[in-house]
Protein backbone atom coordinates (compact mmCIF):
# COMPACT_ATOMS: atom_id res chain seq x y z
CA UNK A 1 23.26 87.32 -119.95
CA UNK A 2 25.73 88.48 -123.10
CA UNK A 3 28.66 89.89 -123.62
CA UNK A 4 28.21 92.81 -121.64
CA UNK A 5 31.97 94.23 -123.04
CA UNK A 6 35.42 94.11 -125.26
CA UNK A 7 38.84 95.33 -124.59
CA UNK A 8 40.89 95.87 -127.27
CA UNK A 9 44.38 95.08 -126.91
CA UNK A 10 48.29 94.96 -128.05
CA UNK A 11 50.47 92.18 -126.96
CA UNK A 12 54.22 93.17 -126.92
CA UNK A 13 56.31 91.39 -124.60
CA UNK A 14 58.56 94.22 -124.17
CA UNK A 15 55.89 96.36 -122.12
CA UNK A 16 56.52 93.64 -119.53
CA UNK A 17 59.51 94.76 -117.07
CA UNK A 18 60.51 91.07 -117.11
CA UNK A 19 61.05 91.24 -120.48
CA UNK A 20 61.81 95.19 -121.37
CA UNK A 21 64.18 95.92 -118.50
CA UNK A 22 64.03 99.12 -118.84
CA UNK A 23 62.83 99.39 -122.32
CA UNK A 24 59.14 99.07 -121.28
CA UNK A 25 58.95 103.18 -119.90
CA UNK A 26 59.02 104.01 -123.75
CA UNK A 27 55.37 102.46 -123.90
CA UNK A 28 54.25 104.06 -120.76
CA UNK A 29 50.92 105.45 -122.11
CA UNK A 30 50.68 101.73 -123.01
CA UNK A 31 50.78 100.00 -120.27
CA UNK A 32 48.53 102.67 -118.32
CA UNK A 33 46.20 101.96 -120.81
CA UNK A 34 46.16 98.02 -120.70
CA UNK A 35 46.21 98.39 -116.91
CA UNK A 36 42.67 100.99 -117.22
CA UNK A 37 41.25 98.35 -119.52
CA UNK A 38 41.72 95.53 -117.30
CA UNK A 39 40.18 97.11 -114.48
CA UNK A 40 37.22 97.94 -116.61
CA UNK A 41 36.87 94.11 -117.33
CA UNK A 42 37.00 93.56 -113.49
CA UNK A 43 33.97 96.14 -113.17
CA UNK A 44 32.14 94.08 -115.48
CA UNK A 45 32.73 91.32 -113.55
CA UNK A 46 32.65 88.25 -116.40
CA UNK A 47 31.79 84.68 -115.59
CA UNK A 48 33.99 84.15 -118.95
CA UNK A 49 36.50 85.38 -121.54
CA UNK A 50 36.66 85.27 -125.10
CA UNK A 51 40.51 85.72 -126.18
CA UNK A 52 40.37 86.29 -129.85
CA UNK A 53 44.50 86.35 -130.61
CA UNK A 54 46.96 86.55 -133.93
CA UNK A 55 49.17 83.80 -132.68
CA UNK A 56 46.96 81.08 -131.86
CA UNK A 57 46.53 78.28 -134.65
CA UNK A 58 45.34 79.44 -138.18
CA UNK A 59 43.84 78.03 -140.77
CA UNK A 60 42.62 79.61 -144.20
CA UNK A 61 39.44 77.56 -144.03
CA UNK A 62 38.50 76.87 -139.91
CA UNK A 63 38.40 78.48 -136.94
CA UNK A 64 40.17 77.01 -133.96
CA UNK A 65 39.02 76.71 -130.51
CA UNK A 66 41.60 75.47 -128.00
CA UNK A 67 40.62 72.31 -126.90
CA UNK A 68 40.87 71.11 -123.12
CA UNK A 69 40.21 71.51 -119.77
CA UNK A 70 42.61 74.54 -119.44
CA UNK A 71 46.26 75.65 -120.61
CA UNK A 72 49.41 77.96 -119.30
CA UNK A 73 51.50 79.95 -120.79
CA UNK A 74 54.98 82.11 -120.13
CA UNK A 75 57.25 84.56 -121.40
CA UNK A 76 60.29 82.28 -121.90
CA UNK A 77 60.29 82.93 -125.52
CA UNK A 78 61.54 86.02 -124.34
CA UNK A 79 63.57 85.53 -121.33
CA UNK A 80 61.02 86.09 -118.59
CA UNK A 81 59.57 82.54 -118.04
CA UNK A 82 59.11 83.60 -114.40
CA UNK A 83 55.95 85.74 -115.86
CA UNK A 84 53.55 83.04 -116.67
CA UNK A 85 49.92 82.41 -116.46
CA UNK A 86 47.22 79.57 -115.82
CA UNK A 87 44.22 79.21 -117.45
CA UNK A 88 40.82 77.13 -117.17
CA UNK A 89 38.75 76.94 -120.64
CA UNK A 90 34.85 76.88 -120.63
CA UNK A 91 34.30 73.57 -122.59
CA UNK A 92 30.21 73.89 -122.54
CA UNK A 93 30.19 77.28 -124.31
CA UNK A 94 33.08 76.21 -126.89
CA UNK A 95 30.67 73.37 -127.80
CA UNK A 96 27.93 75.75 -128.01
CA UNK A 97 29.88 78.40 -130.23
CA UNK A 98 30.92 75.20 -132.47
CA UNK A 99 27.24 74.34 -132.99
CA UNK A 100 26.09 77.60 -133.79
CA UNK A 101 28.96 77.70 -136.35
CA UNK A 102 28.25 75.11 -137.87
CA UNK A 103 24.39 76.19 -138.20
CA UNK A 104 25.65 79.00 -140.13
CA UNK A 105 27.70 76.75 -141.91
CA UNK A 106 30.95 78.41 -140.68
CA UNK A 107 34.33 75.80 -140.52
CA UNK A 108 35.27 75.84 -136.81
CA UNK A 109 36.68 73.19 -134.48
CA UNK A 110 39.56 72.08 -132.09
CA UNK A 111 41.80 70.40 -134.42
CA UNK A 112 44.96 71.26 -135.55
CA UNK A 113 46.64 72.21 -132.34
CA UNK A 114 49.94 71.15 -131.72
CA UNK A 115 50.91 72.68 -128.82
CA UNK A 116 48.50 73.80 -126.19
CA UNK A 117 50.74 76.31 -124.43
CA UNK A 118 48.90 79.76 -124.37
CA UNK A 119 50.40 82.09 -126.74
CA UNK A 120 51.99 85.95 -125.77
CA UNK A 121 48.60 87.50 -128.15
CA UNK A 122 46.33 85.29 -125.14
CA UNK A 123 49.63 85.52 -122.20
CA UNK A 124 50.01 89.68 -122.89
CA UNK A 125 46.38 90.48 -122.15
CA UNK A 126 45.81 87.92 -119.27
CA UNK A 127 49.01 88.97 -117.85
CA UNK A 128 47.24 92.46 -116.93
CA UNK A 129 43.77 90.79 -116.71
CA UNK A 130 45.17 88.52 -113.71
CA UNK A 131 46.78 91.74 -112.01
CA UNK A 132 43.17 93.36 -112.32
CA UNK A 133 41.90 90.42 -110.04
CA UNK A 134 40.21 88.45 -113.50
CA UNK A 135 40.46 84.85 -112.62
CA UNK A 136 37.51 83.37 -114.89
CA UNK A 137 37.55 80.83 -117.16
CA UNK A 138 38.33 82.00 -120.98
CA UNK A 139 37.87 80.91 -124.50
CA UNK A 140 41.42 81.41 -126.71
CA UNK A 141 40.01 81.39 -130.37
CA UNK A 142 42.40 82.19 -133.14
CA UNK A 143 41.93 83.88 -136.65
CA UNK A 144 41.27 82.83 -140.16
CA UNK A 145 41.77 83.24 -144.13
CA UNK A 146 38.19 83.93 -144.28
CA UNK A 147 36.65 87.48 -145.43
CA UNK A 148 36.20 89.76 -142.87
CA UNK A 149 32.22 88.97 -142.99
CA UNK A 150 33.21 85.65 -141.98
CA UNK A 151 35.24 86.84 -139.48
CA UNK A 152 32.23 88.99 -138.49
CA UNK A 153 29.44 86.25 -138.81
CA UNK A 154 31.55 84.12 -136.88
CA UNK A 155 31.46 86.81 -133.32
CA UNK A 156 27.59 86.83 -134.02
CA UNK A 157 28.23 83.08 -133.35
CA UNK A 158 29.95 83.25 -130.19
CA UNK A 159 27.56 85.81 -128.90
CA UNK A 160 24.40 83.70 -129.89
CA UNK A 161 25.85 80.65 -128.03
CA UNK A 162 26.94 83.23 -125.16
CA UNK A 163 23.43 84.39 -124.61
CA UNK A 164 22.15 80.53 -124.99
CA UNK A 165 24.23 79.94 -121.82
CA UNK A 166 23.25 82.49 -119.69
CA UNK A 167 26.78 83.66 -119.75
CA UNK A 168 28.71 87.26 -118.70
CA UNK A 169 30.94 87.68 -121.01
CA UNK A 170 33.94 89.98 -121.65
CA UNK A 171 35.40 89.78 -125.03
CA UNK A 172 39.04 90.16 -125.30
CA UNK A 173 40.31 91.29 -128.83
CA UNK A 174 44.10 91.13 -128.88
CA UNK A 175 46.20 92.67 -131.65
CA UNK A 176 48.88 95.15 -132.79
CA UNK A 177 48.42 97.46 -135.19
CA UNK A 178 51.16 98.30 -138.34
CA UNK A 179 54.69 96.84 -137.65
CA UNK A 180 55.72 99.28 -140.13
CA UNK A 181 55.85 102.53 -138.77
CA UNK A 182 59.70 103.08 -138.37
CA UNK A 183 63.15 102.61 -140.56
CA UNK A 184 64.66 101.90 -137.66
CA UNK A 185 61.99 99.27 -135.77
CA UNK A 186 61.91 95.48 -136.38
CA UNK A 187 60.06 95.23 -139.94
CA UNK A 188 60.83 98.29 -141.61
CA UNK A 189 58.80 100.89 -142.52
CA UNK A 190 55.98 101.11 -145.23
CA UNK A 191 54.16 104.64 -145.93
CA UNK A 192 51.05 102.56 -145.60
CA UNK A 193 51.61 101.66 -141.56
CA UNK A 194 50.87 104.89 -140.73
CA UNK A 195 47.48 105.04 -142.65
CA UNK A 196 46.28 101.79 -141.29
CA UNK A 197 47.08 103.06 -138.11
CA UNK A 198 45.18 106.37 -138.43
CA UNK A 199 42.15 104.67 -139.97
CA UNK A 200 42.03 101.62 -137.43
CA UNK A 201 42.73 104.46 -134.30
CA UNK A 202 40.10 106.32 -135.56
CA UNK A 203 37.30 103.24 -135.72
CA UNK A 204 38.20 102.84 -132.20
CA UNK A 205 37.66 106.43 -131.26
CA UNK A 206 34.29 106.54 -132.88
CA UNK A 207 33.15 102.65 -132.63
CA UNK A 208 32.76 102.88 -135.95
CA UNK A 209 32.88 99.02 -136.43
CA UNK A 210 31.59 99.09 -139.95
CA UNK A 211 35.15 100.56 -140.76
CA UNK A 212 36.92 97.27 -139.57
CA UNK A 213 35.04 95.13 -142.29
CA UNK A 214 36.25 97.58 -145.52
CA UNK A 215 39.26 98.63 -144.80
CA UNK A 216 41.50 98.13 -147.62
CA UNK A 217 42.94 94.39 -148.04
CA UNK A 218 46.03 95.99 -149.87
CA UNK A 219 46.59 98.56 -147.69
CA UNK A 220 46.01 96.14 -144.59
CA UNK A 221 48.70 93.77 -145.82
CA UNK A 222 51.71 96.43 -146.99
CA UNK A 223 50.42 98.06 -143.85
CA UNK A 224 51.72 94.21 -142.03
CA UNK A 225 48.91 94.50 -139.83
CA UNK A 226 48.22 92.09 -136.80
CA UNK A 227 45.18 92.68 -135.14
CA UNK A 228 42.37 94.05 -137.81
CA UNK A 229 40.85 90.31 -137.92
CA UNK A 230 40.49 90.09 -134.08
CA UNK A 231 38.88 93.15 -134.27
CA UNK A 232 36.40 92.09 -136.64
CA UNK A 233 35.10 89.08 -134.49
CA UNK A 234 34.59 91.40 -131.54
CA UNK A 235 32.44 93.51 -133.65
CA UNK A 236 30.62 90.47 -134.97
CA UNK A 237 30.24 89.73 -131.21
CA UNK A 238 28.30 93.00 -130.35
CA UNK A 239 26.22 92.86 -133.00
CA UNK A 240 23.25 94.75 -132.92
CA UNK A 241 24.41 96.14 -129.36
CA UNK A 242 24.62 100.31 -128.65
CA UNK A 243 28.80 100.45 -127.71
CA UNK A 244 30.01 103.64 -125.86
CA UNK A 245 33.70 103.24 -126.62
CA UNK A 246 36.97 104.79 -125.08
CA UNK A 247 40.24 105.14 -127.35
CA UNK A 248 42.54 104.77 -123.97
CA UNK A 249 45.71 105.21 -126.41
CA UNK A 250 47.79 104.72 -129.10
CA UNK A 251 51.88 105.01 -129.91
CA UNK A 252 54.51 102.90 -131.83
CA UNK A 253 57.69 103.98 -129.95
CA UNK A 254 59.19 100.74 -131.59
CA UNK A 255 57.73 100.67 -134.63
CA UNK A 256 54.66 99.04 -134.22
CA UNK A 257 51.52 100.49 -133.24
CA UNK A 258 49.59 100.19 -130.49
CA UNK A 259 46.15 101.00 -129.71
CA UNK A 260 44.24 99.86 -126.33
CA UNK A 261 40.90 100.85 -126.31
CA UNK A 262 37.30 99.73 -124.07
CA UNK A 263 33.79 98.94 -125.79
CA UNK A 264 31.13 98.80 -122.95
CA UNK A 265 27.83 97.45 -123.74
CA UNK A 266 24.69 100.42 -124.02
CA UNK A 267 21.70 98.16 -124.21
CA UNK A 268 20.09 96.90 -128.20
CA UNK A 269 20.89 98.79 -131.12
CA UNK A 270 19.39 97.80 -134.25
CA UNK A 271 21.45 100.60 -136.28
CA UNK A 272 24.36 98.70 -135.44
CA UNK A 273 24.05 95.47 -137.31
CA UNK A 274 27.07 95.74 -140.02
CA UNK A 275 26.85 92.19 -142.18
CA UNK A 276 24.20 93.09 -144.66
CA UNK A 277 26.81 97.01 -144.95
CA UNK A 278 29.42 94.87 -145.43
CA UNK A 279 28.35 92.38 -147.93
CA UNK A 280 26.93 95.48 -150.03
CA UNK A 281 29.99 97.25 -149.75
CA UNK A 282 32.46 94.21 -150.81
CA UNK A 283 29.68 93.46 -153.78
CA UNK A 284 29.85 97.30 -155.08
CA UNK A 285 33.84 96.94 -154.83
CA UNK A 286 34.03 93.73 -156.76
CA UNK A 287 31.44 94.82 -159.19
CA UNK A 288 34.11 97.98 -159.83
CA UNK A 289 36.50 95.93 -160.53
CA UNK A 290 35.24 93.60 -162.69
CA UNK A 291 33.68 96.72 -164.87
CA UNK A 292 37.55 97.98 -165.40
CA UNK A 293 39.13 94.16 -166.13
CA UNK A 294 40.97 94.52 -169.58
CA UNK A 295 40.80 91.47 -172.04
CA UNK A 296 43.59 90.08 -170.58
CA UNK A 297 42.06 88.96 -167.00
CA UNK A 298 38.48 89.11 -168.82
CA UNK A 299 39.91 86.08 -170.23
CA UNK A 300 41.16 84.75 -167.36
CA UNK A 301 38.51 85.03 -165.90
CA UNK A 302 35.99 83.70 -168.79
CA UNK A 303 38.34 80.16 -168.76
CA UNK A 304 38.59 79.61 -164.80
CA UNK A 305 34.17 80.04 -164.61
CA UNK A 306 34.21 77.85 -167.53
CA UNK A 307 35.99 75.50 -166.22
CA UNK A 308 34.82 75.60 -162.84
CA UNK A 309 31.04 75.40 -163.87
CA UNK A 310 31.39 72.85 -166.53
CA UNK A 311 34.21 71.04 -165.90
CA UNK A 312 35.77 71.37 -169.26
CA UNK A 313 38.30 73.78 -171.21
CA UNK A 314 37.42 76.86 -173.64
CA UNK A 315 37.38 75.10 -177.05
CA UNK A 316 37.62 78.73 -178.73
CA UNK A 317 38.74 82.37 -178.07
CA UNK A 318 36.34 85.00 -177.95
CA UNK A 319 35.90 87.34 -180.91
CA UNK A 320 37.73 90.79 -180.35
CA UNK A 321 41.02 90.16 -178.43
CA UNK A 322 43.65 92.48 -179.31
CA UNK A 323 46.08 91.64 -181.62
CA UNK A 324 49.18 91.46 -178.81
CA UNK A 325 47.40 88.58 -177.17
CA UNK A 326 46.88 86.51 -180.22
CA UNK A 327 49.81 87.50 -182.28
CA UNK A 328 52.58 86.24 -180.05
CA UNK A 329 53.90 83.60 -177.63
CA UNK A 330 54.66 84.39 -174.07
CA UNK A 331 54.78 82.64 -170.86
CA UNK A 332 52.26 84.09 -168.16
CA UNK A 333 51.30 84.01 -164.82
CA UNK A 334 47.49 83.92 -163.65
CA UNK A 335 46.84 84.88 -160.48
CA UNK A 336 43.49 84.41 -157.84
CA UNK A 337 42.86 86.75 -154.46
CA UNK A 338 40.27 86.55 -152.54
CA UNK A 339 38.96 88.87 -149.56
CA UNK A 340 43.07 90.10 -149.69
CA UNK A 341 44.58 86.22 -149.66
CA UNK A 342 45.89 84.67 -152.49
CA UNK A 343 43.76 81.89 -153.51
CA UNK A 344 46.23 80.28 -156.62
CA UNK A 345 48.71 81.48 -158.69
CA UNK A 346 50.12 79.52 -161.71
CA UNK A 347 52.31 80.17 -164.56
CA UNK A 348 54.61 79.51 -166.80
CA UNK A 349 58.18 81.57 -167.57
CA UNK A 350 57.86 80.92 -171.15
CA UNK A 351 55.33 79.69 -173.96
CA UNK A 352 54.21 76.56 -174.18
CA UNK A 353 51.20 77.36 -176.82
CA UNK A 354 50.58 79.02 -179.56
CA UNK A 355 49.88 82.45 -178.14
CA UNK A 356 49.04 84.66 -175.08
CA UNK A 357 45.57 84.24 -175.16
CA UNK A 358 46.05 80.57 -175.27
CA UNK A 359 48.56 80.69 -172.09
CA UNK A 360 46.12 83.04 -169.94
CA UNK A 361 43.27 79.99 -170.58
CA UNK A 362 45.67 77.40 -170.18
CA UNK A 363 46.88 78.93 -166.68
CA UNK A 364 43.50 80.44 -165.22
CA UNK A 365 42.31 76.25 -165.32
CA UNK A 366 45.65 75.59 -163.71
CA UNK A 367 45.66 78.64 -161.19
CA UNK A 368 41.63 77.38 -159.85
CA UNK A 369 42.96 73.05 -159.73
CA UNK A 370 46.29 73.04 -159.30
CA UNK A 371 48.25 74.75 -157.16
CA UNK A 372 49.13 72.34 -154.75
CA UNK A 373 48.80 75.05 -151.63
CA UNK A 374 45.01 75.16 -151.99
CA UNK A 375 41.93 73.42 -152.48
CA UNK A 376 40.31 73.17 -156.36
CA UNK A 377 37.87 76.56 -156.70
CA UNK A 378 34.33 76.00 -156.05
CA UNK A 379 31.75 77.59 -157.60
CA UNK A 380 29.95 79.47 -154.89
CA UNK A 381 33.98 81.32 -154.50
CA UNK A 382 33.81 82.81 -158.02
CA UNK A 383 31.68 86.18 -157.08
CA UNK A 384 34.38 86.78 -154.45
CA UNK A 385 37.59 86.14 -156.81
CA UNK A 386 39.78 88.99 -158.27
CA UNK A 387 42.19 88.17 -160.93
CA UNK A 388 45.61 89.45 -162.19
CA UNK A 389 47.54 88.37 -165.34
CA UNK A 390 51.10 88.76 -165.40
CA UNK A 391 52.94 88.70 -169.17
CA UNK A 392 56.29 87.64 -168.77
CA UNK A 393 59.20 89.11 -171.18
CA UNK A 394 62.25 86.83 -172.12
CA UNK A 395 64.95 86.45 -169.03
CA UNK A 396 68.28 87.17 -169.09
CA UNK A 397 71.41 86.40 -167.39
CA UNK A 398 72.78 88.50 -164.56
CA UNK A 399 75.85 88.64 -163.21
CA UNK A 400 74.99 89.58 -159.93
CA UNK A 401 71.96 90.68 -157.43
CA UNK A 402 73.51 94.46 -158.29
CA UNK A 403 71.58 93.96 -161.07
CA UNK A 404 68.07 92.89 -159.64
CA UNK A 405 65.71 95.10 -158.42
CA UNK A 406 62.49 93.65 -156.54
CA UNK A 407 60.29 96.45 -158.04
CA UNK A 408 60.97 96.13 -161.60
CA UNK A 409 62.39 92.88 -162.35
CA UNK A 410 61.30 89.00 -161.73
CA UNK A 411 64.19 86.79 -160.43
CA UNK A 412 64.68 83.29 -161.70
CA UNK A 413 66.83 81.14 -159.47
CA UNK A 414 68.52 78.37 -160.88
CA UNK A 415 70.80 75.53 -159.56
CA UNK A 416 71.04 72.59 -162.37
CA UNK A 417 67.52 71.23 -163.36
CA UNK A 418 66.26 72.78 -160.16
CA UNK A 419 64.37 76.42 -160.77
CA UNK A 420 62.77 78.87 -158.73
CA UNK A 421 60.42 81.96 -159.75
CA UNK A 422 59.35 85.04 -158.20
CA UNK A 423 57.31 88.30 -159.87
CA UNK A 424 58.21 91.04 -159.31
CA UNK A 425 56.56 93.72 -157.30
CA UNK A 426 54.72 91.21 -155.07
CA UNK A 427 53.70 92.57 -151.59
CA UNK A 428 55.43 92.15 -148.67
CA UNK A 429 59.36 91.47 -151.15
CA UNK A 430 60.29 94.76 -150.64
CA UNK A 431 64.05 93.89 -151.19
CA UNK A 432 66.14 91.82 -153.67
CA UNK A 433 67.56 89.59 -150.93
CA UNK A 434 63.64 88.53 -149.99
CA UNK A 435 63.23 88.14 -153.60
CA UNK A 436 66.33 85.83 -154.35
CA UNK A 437 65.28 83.96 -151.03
CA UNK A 438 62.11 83.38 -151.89
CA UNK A 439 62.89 81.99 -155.69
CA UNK A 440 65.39 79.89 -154.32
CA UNK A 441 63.28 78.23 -151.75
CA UNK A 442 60.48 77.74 -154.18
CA UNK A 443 63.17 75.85 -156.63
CA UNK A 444 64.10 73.53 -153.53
CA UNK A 445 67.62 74.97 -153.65
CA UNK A 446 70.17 75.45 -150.61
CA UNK A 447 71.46 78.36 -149.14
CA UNK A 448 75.18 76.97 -149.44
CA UNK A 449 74.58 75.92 -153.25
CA UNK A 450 76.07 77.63 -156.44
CA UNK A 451 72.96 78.93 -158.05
CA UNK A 452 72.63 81.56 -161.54
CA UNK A 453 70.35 84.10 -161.51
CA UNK A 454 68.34 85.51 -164.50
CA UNK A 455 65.79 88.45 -164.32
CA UNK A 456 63.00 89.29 -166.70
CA UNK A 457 59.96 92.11 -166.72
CA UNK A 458 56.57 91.73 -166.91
CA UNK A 459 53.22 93.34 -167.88
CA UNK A 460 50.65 93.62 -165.43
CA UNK A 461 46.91 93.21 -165.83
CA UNK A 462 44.50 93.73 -163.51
């Protein structure tokens, strides 16, 4: 057997009349829709579940697998611990997925987990799955820092060890969409959210999997997107399998979206193997890119390969830099992204050699070895890397955060020896008050302590 089906599905606690009290009839189309799906997975009548869901443990660099002979989970988080679910794990196939990862030399495991209770991305779904009559044994998997290919080549994984086990399997993709559709709802609201929302709908409507893999990372993330990686496992998972699929329906009455839609299995499709689309794509993107760098991240990017394939420094600059990069002193910032995650980011707020060109090298080493949040850059990453090169301007003083603004200025934080930095126009610090709380975290300094605050502007290369 094989996965013979997905559901894709939100997780909102408030849908629950437990929880909403009320508040849950202004997702009717919803719930009607997560109830429609379920049954479907009854129809299909699965030996096992694969839970894909947002909330479970995440890495950067691994995959987790719940480990154990089962788990439970509520909604006391959110007042309704009476609504709570049990939940038996299939510990042959998650060895089998973990050896076929590790064939294809993907990180994935059961470490890391500190508490075993089910989360509300794995309680939400089984909650209606349960009232469908779905009492099989499940796999709760959770997402990663890895590209969306990964995230891809790792559902090929689970459905190669599915198939090696003779299993019936229903895959079980749980994940909002934008949490920024409204002023007014919990996060805000971003003109991407809507977008994201229209794109992702629209992938469902058509099954159009291929769009999952290259949507884009920016918009994704000022879109605050949940579910997109979810999604991209389950596609991995029907790989090379005809899908009919159903958009059941979509709304964001409180500002994030929701989307529930049904993928049943048609029988082989060749057409419909996406890794080799995707890898093309994401090379022909980079490749753009890298064509329009200006000699400010060419540089960067000429001293982090450097270093990273020989080991050592740039003795020498490169004939032909402009004269504003050798001519003057500045501090700057390199930064490293990769598949739409920041990968290092170093700096410094003012000069500390002889010129600009000299700080970008200087940095770009730093940014790939020493930023203590992530592991040295190898060399196979350095196809995959995209650069940006912040030139910093001299701070000054502020009086107050009147005089800030998150867009336009950087804020230094400052509290005795004790400093904190933030760039501006970073995604996600929308506001001066994330900015300022941000900085002042990264300087190790208390919300109750006197601190100063200087701002200064930057030039961005990317």
């Amino acid at each position: 057997m094989s996965i013979v089906g997905a559901i894709l599905v939100p997780h909102p606690p408030i849908i629950v009349p437990a929880v909403g009290r009320g508040q849950e009839r202004a997702a009717r189309s919803t719930i009607d829709a997560c109830r429609a799906a379920a049954r479907q997975a009854a129809d299909w009548d699965p030996e096992v579940l694969i839970v894909t869901s947002p909330h479970c443990v995440m890495y950067a660099d691994y995959f987790h697998i719940s480990p154990g002979a089962g788990a439970s989970g509520s909604l006391s988080a959110f007042g309704a611990a009476q609504v709570n679910v049990q939940a038996a794990y299939d510990g042959e196939l998650r060895q089998e997925i973990i050896r076929e990862a590790e064939a294809a030399h993907i990180r994935v495991g059961t470490l890391g987990e500190k508490d075993p209770t089910l989360d509300h991305g794995a309680v939400l779904p089984l909650y209606f799955l349960r009232e469908a009559g779905v009492n099989c044994p499940l796999l709760r998997i959770g997402l990663s820092g890895f590209s969306p290919l990964e995230h891809y080549r790792f559902g090929q994984c689970i459905a190669r060890a599915v198939e090696k086990l003779g299993r019936r399997a229903v895959f079980v993709a749980s994940g909002d969409l934008s949490h920024k559709l409204k002023d007014d709802g919990p996060y805000g609201y971003a003109p991407e959210g809507p977008v994201f929302d229209r794109q992702v709908t629209q992938a469902m409507a058509d099954g159009d999997f291929l769009q999952f893999l290259t949507m884009d990372a920016g918009l994704c993330d000022r879109a605050a997107e949940c579910g997109l990686r979810s999604f991209q496992i389950m596609a991995g998972a029907l790989d090379g399998i005809a899908v009919e699929p159903r958009l059941l329906s979509y709304e964001g009455p409180f500002g994030v979206g929701y989307g529930v839609a049904v993928f049943s299995s048609a029988g082989p499709d060749a057409g419909r193997r996406f890794a080799q689309q995707c890898a093309e794509a994401e090379h022909a993107r980079l490749a753009e890119r890298k064509a329009s760098e200006d000699p400010w991240v060419k540089l960067a990017r000429l001293s982090l390969e450097t270093f990273v394939r020989t080991g050592k420094q740039l003795d020498a600059l490169p004939d032909g830099l402009p004269e504003e990069m050798t001519g003057r002193a500045a501090g700057a910032f390199v930064s490293l992204h990769a598949h739409g995650q920041l990968r290092g980011c170093i700096g410094t707020t003012g000069p500390v050699t002889k010129n600009v060109a000299w700080e970008i090298v200087r940095n770009a080493v730093s940014a790939c070895s020493e930023d203590p949040r992530f592991l040295p850059i190898r060399v196979e990453e350095l196809d995959s890397l995209e650069y940006s090169v912040d030139v910093l301007g001299a701070p000054e003083a502020v009086a107050s955060p009147a005089e800030l603004d998150a867009k336009q200025y950087g804020v230094i934080v400052s509290c005795g020896s004790r400093r904190g930095l933030l760039l501006p126009d970073l995604e996600g610090v929308d506001t001066v008050e994330q900015q300022i709380e941000i900085a002042r975290q990264k300087g190790g300094i208390g919300s109750r302590e006197h601190y100063t605050l200087e701002r200064f502007e930057v030039v961005r290369h990317t």
